[in-house]
Protein backbone atom coordinates (compact mmCIF):
# COMPACT_ATOMS: atom_id res chain seq x y z
CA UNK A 1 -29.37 -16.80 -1.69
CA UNK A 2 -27.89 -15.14 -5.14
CA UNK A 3 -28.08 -17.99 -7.89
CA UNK A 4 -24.77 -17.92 -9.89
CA UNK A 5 -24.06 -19.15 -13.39
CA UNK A 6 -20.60 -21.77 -13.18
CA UNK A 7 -18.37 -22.94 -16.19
CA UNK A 8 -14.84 -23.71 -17.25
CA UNK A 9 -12.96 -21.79 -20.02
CA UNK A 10 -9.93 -23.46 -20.94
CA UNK A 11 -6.53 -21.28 -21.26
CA UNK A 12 -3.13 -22.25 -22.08
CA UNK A 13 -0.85 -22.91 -19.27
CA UNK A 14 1.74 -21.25 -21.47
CA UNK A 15 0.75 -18.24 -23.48
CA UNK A 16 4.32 -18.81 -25.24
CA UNK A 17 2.91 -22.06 -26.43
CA UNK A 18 -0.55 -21.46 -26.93
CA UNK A 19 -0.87 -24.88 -28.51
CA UNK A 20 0.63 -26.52 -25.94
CA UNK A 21 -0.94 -27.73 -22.50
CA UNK A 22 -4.03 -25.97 -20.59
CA UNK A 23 -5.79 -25.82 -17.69
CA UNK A 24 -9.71 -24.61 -16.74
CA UNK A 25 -10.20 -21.54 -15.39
CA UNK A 26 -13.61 -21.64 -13.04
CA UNK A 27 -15.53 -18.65 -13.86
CA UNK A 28 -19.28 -17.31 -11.87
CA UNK A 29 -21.72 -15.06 -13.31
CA UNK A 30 -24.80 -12.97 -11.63
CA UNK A 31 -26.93 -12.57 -14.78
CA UNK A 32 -28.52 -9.37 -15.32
CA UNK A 33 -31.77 -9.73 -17.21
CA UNK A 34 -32.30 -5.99 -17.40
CA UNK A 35 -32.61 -4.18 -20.74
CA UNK A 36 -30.57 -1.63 -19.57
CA UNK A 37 -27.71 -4.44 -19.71
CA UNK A 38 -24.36 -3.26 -20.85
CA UNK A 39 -22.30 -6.11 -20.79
CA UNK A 40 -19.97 -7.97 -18.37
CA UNK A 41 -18.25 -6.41 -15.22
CA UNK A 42 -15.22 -8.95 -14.17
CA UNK A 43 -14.43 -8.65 -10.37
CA UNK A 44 -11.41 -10.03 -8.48
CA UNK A 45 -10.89 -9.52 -4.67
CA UNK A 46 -7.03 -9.54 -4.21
CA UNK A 47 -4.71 -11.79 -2.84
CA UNK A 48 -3.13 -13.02 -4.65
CA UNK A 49 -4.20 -16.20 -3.91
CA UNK A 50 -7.78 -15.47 -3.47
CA UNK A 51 -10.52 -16.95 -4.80
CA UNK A 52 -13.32 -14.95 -6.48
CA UNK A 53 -15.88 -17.60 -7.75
CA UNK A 54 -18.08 -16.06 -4.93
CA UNK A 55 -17.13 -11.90 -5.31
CA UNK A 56 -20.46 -11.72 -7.69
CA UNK A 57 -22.64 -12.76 -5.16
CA UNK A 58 -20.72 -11.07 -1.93
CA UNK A 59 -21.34 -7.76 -3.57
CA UNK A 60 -24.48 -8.03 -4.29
CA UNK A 61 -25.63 -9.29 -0.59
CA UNK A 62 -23.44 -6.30 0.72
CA UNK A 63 -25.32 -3.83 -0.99
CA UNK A 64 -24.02 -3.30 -4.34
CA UNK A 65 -26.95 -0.97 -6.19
CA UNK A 66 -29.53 -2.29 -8.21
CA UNK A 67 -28.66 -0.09 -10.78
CA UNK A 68 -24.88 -1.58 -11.25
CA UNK A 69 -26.30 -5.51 -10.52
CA UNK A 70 -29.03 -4.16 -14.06
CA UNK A 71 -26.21 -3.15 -15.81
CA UNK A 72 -23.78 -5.49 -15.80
CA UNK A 73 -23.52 -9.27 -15.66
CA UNK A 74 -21.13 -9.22 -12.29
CA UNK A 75 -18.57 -11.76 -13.05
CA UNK A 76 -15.92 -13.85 -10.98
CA UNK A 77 -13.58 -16.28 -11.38
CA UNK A 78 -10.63 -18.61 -9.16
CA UNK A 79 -7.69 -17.06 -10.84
CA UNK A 80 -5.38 -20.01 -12.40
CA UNK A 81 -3.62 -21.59 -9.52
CA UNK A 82 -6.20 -21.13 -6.95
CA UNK A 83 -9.26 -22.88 -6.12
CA UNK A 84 -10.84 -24.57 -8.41
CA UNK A 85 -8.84 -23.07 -11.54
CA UNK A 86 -5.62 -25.59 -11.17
CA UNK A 87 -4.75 -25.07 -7.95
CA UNK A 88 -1.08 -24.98 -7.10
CA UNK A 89 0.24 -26.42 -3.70
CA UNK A 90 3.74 -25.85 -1.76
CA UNK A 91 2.31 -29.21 1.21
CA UNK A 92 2.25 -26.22 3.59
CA UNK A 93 0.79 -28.25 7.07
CA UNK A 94 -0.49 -26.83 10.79
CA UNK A 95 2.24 -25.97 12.72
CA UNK A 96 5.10 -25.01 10.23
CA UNK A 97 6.88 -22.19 11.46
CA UNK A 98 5.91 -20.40 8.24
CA UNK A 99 2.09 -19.45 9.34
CA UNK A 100 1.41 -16.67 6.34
CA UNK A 101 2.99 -14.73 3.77
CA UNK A 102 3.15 -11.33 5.62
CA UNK A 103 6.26 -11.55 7.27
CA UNK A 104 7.21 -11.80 11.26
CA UNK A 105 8.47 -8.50 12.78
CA UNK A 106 12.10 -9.14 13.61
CA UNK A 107 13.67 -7.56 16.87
CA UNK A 108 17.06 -7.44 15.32
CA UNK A 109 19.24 -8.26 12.82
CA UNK A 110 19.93 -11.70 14.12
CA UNK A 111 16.31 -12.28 14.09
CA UNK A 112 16.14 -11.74 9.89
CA UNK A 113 19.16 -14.58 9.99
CA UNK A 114 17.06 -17.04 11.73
CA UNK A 115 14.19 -16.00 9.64
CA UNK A 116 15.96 -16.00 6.40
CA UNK A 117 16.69 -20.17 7.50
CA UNK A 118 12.72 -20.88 7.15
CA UNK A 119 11.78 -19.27 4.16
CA UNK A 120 14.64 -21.11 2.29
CA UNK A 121 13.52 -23.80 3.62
CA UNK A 122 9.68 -22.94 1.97
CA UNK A 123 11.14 -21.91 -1.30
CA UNK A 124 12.88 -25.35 -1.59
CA UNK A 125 9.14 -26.97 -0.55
CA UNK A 126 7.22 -25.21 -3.07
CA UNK A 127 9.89 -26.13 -5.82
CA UNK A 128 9.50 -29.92 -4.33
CA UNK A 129 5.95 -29.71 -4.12
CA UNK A 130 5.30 -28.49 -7.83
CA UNK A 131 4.49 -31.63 -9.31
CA UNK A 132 2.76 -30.04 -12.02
CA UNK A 133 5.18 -27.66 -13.41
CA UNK A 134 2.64 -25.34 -13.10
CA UNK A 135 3.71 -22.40 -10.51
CA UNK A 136 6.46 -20.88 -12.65
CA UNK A 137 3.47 -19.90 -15.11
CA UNK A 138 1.58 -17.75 -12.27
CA UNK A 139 1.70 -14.78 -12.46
CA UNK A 140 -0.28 -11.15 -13.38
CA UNK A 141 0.22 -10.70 -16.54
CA UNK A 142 -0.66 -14.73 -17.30
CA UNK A 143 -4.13 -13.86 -15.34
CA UNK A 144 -4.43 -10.95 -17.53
CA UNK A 145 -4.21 -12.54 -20.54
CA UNK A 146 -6.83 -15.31 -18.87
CA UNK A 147 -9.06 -12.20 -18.38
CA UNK A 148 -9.00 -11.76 -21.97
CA UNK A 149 -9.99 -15.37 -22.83
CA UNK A 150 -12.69 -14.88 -20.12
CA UNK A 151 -14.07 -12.13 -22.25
CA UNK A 152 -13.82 -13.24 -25.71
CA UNK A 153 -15.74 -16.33 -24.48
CA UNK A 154 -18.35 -14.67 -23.13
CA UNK A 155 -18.75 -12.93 -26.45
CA UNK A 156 -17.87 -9.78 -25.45
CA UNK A 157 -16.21 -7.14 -27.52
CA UNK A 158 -14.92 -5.45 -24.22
CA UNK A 159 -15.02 -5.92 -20.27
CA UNK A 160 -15.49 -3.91 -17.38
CA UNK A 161 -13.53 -4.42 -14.37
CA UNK A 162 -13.61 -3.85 -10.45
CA UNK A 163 -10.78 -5.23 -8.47
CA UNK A 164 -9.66 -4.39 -4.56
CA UNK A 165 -6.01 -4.75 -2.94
CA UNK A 166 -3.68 -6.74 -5.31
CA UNK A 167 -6.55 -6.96 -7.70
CA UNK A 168 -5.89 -3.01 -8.66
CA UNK A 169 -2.62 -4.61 -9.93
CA UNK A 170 -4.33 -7.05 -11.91
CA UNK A 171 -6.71 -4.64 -13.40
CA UNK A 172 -3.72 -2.01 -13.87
CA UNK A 173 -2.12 -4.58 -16.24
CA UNK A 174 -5.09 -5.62 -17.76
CA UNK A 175 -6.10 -2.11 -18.72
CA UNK A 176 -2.31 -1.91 -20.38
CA UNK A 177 -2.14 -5.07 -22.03
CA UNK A 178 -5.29 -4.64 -23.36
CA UNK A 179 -6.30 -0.82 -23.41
CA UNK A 180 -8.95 -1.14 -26.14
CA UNK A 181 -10.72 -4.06 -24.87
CA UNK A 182 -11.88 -1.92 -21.40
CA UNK A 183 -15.04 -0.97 -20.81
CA UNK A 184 -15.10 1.05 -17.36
CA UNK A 185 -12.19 0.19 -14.83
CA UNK A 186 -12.47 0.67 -11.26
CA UNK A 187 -9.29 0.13 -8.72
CA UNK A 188 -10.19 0.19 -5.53
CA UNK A 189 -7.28 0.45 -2.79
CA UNK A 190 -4.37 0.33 -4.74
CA UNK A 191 -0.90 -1.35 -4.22
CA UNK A 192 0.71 1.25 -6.73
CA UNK A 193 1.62 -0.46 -9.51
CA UNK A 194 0.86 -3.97 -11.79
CA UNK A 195 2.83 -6.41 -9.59
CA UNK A 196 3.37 -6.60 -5.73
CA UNK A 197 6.73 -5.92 -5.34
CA UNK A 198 9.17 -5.65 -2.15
CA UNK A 199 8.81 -1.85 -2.45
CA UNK A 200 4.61 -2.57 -1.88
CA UNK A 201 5.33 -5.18 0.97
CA UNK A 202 7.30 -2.55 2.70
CA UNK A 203 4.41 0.00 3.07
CA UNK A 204 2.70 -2.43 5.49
CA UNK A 205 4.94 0.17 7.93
CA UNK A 206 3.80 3.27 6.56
CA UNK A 207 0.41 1.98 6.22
CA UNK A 208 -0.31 1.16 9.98
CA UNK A 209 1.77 4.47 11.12
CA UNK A 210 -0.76 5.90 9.39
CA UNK A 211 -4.03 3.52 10.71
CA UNK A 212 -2.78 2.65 13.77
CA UNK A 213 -4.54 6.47 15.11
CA UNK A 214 -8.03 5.34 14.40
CA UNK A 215 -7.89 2.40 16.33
CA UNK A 216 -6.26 4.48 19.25
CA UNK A 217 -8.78 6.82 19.28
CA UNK A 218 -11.10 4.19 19.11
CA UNK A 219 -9.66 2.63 22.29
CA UNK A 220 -8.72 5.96 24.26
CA UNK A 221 -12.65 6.68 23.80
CA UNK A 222 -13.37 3.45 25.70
CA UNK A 223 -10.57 3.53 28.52
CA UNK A 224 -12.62 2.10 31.25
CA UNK A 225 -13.44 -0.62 29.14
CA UNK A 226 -10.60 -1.98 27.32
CA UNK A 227 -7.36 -0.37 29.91
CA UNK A 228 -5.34 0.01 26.88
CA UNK A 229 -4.67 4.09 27.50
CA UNK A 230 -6.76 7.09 28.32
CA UNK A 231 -5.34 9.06 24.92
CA UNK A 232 -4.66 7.81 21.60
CA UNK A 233 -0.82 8.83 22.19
CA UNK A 234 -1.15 6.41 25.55
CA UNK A 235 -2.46 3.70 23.93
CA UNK A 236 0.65 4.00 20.90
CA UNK A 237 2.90 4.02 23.78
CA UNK A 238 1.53 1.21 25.40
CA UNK A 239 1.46 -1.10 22.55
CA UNK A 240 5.50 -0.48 21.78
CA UNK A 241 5.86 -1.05 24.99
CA UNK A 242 3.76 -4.21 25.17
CA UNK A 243 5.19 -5.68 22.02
CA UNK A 244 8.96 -5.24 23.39
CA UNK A 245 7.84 -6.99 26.67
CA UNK A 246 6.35 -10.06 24.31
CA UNK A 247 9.53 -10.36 22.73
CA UNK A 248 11.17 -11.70 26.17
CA UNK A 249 8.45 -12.56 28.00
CA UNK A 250 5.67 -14.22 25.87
CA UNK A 251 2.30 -14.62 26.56
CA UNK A 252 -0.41 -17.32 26.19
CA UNK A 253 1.32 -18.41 22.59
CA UNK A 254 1.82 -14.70 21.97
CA UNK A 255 5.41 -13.15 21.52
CA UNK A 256 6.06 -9.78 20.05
CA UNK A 257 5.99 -11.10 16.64
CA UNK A 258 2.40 -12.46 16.73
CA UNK A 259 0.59 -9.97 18.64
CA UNK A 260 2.02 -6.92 15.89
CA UNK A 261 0.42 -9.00 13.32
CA UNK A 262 -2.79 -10.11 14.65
CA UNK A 263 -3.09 -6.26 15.81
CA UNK A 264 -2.21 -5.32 12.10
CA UNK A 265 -4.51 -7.78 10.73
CA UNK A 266 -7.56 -6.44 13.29
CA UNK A 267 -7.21 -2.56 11.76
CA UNK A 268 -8.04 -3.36 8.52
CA UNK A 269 -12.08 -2.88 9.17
CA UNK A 270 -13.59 -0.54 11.37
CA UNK A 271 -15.97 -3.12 13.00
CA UNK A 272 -12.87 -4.89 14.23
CA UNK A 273 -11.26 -2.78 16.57
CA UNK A 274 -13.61 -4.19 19.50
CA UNK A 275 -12.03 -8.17 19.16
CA UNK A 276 -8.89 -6.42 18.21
CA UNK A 277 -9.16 -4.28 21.43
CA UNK A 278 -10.23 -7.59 23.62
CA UNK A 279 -7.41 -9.83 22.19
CA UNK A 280 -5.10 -6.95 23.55
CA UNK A 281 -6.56 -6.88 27.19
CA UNK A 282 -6.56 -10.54 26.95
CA UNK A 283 -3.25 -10.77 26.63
CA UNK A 284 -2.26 -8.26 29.25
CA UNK A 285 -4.41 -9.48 31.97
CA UNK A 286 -3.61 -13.22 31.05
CA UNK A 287 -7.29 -13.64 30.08
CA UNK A 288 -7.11 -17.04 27.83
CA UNK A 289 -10.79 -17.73 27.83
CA UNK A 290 -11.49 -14.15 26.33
CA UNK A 291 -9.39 -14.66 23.35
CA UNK A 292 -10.67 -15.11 19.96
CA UNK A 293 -9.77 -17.37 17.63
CA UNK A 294 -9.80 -14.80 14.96
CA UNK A 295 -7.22 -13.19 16.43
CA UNK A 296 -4.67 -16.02 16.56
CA UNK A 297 -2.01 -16.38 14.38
CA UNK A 298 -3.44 -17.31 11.20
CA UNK A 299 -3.69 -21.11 10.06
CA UNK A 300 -1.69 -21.63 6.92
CA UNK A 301 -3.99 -22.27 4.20
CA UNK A 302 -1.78 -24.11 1.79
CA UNK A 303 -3.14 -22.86 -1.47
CA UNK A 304 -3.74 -19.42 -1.34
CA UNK A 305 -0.56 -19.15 0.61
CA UNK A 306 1.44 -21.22 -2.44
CA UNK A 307 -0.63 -19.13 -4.97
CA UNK A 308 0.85 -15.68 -3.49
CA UNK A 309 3.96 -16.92 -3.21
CA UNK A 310 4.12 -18.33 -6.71
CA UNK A 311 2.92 -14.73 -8.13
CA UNK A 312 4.69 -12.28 -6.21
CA UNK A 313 7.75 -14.12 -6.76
CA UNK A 314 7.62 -14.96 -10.11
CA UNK A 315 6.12 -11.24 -11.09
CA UNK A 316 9.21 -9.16 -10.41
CA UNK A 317 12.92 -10.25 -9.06
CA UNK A 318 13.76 -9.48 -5.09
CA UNK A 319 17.06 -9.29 -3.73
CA UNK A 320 18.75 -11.80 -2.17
CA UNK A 321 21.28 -10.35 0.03
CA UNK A 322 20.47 -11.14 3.23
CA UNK A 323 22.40 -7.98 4.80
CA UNK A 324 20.24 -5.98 2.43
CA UNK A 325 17.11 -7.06 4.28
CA UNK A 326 19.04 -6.68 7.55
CA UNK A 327 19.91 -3.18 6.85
CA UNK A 328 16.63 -2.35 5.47
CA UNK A 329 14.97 -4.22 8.81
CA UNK A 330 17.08 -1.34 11.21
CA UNK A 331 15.73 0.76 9.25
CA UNK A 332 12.06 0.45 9.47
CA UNK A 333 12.09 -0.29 13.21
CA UNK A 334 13.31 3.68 13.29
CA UNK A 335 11.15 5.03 10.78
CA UNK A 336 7.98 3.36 11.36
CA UNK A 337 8.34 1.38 14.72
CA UNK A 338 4.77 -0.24 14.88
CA UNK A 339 5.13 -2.54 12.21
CA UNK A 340 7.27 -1.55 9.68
CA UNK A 341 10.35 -4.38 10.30
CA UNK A 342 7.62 -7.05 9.60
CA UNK A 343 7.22 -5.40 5.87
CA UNK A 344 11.02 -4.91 5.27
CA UNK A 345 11.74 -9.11 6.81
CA UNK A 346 12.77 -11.22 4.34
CA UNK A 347 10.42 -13.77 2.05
CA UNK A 348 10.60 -16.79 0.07
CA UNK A 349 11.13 -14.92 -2.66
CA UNK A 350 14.56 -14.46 -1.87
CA UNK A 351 15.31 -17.98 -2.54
CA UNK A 352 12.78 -18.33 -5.04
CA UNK A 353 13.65 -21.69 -7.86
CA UNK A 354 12.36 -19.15 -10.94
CA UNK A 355 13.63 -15.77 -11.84
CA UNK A 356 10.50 -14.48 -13.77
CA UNK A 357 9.77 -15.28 -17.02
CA UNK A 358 8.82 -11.64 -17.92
CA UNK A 359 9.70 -7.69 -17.04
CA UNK A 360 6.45 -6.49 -15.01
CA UNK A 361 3.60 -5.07 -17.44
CA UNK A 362 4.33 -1.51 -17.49
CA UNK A 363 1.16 0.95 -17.20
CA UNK A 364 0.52 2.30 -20.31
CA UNK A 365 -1.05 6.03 -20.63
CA UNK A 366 -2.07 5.05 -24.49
CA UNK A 367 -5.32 4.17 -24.37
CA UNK A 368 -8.79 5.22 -22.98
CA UNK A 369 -9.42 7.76 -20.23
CA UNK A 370 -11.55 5.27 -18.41
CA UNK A 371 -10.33 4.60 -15.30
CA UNK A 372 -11.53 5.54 -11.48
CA UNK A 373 -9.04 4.95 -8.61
CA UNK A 374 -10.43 4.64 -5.32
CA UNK A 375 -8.30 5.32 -2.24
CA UNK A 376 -8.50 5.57 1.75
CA UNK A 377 -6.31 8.05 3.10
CA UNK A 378 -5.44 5.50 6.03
CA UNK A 379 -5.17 1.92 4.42
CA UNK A 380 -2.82 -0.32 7.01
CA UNK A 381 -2.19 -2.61 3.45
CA UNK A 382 -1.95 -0.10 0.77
CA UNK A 383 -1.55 3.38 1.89
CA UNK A 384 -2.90 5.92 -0.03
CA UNK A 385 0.26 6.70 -1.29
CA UNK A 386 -0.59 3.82 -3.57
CA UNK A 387 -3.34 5.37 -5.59
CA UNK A 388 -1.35 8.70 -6.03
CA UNK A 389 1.29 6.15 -7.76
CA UNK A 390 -0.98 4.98 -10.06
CA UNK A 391 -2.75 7.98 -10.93
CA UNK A 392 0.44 9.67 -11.85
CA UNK A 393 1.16 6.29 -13.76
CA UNK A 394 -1.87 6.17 -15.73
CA UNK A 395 -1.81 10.09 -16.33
CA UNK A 396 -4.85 10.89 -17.70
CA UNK A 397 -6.77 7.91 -18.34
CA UNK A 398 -7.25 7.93 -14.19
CA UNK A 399 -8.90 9.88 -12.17
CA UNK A 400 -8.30 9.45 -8.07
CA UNK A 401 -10.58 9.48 -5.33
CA UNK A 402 -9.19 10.07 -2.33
CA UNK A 403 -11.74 9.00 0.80
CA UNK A 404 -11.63 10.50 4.53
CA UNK A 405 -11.51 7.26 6.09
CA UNK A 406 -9.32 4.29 7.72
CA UNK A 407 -9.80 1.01 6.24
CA UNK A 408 -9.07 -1.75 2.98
CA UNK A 409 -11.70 -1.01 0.83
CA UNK A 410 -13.65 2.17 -0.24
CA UNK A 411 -16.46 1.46 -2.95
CA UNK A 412 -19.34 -1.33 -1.81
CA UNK A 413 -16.86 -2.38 1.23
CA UNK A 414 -17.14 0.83 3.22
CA UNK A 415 -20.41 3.07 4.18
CA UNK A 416 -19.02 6.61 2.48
CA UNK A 417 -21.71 7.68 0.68
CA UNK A 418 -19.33 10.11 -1.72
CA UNK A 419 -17.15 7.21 -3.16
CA UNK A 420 -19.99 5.22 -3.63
CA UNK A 421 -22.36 7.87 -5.25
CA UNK A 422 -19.28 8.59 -7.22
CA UNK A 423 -17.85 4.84 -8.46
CA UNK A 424 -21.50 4.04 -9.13
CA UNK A 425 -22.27 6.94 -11.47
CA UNK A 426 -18.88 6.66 -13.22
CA UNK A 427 -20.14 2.41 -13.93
CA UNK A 428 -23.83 2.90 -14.42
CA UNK A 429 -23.57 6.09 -16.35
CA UNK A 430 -19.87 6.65 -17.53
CA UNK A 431 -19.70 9.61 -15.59
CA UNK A 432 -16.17 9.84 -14.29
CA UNK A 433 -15.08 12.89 -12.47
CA UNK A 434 -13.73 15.74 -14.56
CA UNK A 435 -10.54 16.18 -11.69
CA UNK A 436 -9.42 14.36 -8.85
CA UNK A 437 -11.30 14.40 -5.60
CA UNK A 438 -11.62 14.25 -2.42
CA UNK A 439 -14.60 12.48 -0.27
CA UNK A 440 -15.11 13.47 3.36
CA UNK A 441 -15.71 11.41 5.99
């Protein structure tokens, strides 16, 4: 068991009115008692919405090296609004028809109608819900700034920083809010920018066009096995095909809708392809005892869910003509027809009660030349069209590192030895790499 140092830092709930209300943000520390300490290396895993209290202690039982744990008090915190830092709450319950913030894939334009219907109906809860007043003060740059309280109360003149998914947005507007206070930044698996916005969501598409041949490889290579398709081009085929078929004929719970994203949701990791493979076979031999319950249609965990919502929604504004989303809908079923009308469906940010508060924090290239961006060429969440985003963003204060692999998550989450040789040398030792790279498979 990794023992973890707990406390409370107060923030205010407005940084407008920094005299006004706060609330505690819950922050965890894995103390290094190494002389070769540098100081304090602040981790967040993503969401948003998720909780990081643990991150500290997750990396180090992974496998994070000795020589980063010696280096660096590893740091991690509930970001305000979720967990045990103020959480914020829309009452989502079992059964609502709104079961998780990555949207349905719609068969047709009438489909985004009846969808556009529910997520009114959530935006309306969440406003009803917020008893608090407290979710129209989410957002990234608000966590940013609580990043910077975190630091000066630990003492420290700057911080270092390792975030994954959304928390590469996170860290990207840390590192331009506060470009001298940043020790060593690394970004690993990068939504392209500070804020999720509707241009983000709608790589989901591109992002599983361009996973989605792993996992059919994976399952052409065990044929006999699984019956999915003897080549990876098979197995694509079959999958359209068996989605359409869900759509009018569903299947042990599963319509079209469902099985997309629990297949979407199994590609993220390597080492799930095999459930991901069974739930499929399941489903086509009408196997109900063989299904897993990972691989149902996920339960609606009502604050994480309210914390995403409450951030991407407040961070930038989203349209909210519905024929916009319609037209945008016919459009990804054509371009990228695994899952790209699910990215392009409409949110609860459409009706959302709170325009932001704030433009988006825009990267700055003033500042130091201190930052490593870590990318998968075949991320099903953030493609790796992402990372080249933010590199040309950050200009030269970034360097990219572009790994040979499928997955969400390169450095400590994955087994390539480049990226980690290479993000360990650049935090231990400063050594960044002099140009972008590539690592191999």
């Amino acid at each position: 068991m990794v023992p973890l140092q707990c406390a409370r830092v107060p923030v205010p709930l407005d940084y407008g009115k920094p005299g006004g209300a706060t609330i505690d943000i819950m922050v965890s520390r894995l103390v290094s008692s190494s002389p070769a300490r540098r100081g304090v290396l602040l981790t967040n895993p993503g969401g948003p919405g998720a909780a990081g209290l643990s991150m500290p202690a997750e990396l180090a039982t992974l496998g994070m090296p000795a020589s980063v744990l010696n280096r660096y008090d590893v740091v991690g915190m509930d970001p305000r609004g979720v967990g045990l830092s103020a959480p914020v709450s829309c009452g989502f319950a079992q059964g609502q028809a709104y079961a998780g913030n990555i949207p349905p894939y719609p068969a047709d334009a009438a489909a985004v109608t009846r969808w556009a219907g529910v997520v009114k109906g959530v935006a309306d809860q969440c406003a009803t819900n917020d008893h608090d007043d407290r979710l129209r003060f989410m957002s990234t740059a608000n966590t940013a700034r609580d990043m910077d309280t975190i630091r000066a109360a630990l003492g420290e003149e700057k911080l270092s920083y390792f975030g994954g998914s959304y928390g590469t947005a996170l860290g990207a507007a840390y590192a331009s809010l506060f470009p001298q206070r940043t020790d060593r930044v690394v970004l690993d698996s990068n939504s392209g920018d500070t804020v999720l916005t509707r241009e983000s969501q709608r790589r989901f598409g591109l992002g599983a066009e361009q996973r989605f041949p792993d996992f059919a490889k994976f399952a052409a290579n065990r044929s006999t096995a699984y019956g999915l398709g003897r080549t990876p081009a098979e197995v694509r085929r079959n999958f359209l095909r068996f989605a359409e078929q869900l759509e009018t004929e569903p299947v042990l719970g599963y319509d079209g809708a469902t099985f997309r994203i629990a297949v979407f949701a199994g590609i993220y990791a390597d080492q799930d392809f095999p459930k991901t493979a069974q739930l499929w076979q399941s489903l086509k031999d009408h196997q109900p005892n063989l299904l897993s319950s990972k691989a149902e249609t996920p339960s609606p965990y009502d604050n994480s869910m309210s914390a995403y919502l409450a951030v991407v929604c407040n961070d930038s504004a989203w349209p909210r003509d519905l024929a916009a989303y319609q037209r945008d809908v016919k459009d990804a079923r054509q371009r990228y027809p695994l899952f790209g009308a699910a990215g392009a469906n409409i949110t609860p940010c459409a009706f959302w009660h709170h325009a932001p508060a704030e433009p988006p924090v825009k990267i700055s290239q003033k500042g130091p030349a201190n930052i490593l961006i870590l990318q998968n060429l075949r991320d099903p969440a953030t493609p790796h069209v992402g990372g080249v985003l933010l590199r040309k963003a950050f200009g030269d204060r970034a360097r990219l590192v572009s790994v040979d692999q499928g997955g969400h998550g390169a450095y400590v989450y994955s087994s390539n030895a480049c990226v980690l040789n290479v993000a360990t040398a650049f935090l231990v030792d400063g050594k960044r790499p002099r140009h972008d790279l590539r690592c191999d498979a």
